[in-house]
Structures are given as C-alpha cells and as structure tokens.
Protein backbone atom coordinates (compact mmCIF):
# COMPACT_ATOMS: atom_id res chain seq x y z
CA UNK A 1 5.48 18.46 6.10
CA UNK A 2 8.75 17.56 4.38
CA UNK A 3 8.10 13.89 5.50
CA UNK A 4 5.20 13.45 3.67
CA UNK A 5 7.03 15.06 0.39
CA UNK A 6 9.65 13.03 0.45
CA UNK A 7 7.64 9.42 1.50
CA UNK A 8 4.77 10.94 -0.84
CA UNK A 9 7.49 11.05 -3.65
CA UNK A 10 8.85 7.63 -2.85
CA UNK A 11 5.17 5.91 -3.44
CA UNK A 12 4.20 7.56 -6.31
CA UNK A 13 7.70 6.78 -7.68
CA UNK A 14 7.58 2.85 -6.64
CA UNK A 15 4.03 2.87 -7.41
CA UNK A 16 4.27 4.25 -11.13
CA UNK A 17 7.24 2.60 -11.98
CA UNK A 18 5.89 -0.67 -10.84
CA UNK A 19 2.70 0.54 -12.71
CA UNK A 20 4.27 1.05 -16.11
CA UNK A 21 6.94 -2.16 -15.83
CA UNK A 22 3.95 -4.36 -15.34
CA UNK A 23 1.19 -2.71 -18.16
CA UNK A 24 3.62 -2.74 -20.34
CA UNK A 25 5.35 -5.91 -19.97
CA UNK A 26 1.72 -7.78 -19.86
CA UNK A 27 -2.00 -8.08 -21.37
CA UNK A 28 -3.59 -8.03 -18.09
CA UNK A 29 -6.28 -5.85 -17.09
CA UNK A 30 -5.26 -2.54 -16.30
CA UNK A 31 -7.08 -2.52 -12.87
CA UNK A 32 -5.89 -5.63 -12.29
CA UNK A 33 -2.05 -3.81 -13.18
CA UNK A 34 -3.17 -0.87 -10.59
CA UNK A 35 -4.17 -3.50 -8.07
CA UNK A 36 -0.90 -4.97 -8.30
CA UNK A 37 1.13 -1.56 -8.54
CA UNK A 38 0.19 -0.07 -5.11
CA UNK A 39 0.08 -3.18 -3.62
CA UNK A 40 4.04 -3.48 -4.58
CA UNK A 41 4.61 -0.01 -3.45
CA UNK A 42 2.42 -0.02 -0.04
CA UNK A 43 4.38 -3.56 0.80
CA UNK A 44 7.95 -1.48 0.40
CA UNK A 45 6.43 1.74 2.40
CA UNK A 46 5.71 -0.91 5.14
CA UNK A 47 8.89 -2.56 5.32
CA UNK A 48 10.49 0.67 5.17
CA UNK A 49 8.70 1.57 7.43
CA UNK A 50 9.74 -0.89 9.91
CA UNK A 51 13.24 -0.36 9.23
CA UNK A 52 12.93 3.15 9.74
CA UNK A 53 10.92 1.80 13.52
CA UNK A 54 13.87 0.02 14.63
CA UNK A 55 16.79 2.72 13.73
CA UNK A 56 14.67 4.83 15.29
CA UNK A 57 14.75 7.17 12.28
CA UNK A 58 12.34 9.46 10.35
CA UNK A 59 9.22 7.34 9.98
CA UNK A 60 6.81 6.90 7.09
CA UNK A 61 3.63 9.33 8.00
CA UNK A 62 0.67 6.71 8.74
CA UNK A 63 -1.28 9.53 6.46
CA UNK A 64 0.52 7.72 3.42
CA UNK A 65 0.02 4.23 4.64
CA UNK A 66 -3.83 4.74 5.06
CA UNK A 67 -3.70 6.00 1.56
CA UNK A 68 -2.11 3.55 -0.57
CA UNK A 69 -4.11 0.54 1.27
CA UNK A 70 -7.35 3.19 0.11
CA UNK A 71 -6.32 3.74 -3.08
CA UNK A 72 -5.62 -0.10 -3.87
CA UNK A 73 -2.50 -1.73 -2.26
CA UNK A 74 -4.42 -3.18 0.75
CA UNK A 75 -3.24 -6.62 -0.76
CA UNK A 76 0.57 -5.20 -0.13
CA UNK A 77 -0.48 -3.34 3.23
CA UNK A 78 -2.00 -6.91 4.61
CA UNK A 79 1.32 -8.85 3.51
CA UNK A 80 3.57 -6.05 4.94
CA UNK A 81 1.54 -6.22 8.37
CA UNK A 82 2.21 -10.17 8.44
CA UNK A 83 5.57 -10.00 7.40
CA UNK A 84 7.35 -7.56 9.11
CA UNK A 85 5.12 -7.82 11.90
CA UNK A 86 4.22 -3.93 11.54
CA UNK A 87 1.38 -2.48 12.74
CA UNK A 88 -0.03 -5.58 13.61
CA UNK A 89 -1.78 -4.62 16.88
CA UNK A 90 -5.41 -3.46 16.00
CA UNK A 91 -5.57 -1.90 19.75
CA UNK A 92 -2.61 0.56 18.52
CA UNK A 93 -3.53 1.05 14.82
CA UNK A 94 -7.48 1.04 15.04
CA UNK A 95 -7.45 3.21 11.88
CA UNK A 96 -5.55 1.20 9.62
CA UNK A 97 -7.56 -2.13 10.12
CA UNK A 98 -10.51 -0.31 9.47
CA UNK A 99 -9.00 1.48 6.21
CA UNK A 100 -7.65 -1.95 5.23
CA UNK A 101 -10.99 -3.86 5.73
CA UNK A 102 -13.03 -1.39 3.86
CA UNK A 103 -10.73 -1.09 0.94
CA UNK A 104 -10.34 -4.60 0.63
CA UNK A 105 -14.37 -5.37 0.60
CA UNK A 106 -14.73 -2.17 -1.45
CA UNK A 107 -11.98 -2.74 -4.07
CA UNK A 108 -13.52 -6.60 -4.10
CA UNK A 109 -16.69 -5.06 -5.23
CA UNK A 110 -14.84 -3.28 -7.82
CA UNK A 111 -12.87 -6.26 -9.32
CA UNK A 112 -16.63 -8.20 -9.14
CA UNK A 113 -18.53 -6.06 -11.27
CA UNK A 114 -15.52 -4.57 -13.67
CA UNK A 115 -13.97 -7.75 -14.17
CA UNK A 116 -16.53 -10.75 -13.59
C-alpha cells in the first residue's frame, strides 16, 4: 500500500506540474495540455520504472502504469515502452497493451469530435 502512495504522489506531482507549466505558458487547448501532461508524467513513471527493474529496487505498481496510459498518457506509456525497452513483451504484460490500445483509439475519438 505505501508503494502506491508514494508512486501515486509522484504522478500526480509530475503530472500537475507539467499540467500547469504547459497551460499556462501556452494557448493550446486544454485537452490537448492534459494529453500532453500525463503523457510527460507516464513516460518518467516508465523510465523510473526501469531503473527501479535493474537495481532491483521498489518498483512502480503496474496499477499506476495502467492508469495514467487510461487516463491520457498512452502517448508517454508507448514512447517509454520503445525507449527503455520496458514492458515491451505483450506475452508478459497482456494487460497493458490492451489498456494502451483502448486508450489510445478511445482518447483518438475524443480529440476527433472535441477538437476537429
């Protein structure tokens, strides 16, 4: 439980902060600014993450992963699977390709009919 506290903490944290640097530094849409936001803080979570996989430390719960790709940083959960080469078997991680490919399509049909 204190895992997800503390990694729950460190999301939100990156996650607003990126949130507020980039609505109020810019014009652009404020989906478009959430879009971006958790897509910044999944794409840290992941490489943390990793880290974390080779010292063989306390590891981000895949419960907070799953989430931020849900709640709109699939775009930073996709880069951090390609880059740091994390989670990148779909045989191990079933779950978080599906979670990714449905919040992609269904945040895609979000962006179509807000924004287009």
């Amino acid at each position: 439980m204190g895992y997800y506290v503390v990694f729950g903490f460190l999301c939100l944290a990156v996650g607003g902060l990126a949130y507020y640097l980039v609505f109020t530094g810019t014009t652009w849409n404020p989906y478009l600014v959430w879009l971006l936001a958790w897509s910044i803080a999944a794409f840290v979570l992941y490489g943390l993450d990793k880290a974390l996989a080779k010292a063989q430390g306390a590891r981000v719960p895949e419960t907070i992963l799953h989430l931020l790709a849900a709640v709109g940083g699939f775009t930073g959960a996709w880069l951090g699977i390609a880059l740091f080469r994390h989670k990148s078997n779909y045989r191990r991680h079933p779950l978080i390709w599906a979670i990714l490919a449905l919040s992609t399509v269904g945040h895609a049909v979000l962006v179509y009919f807000w924004l287009l």
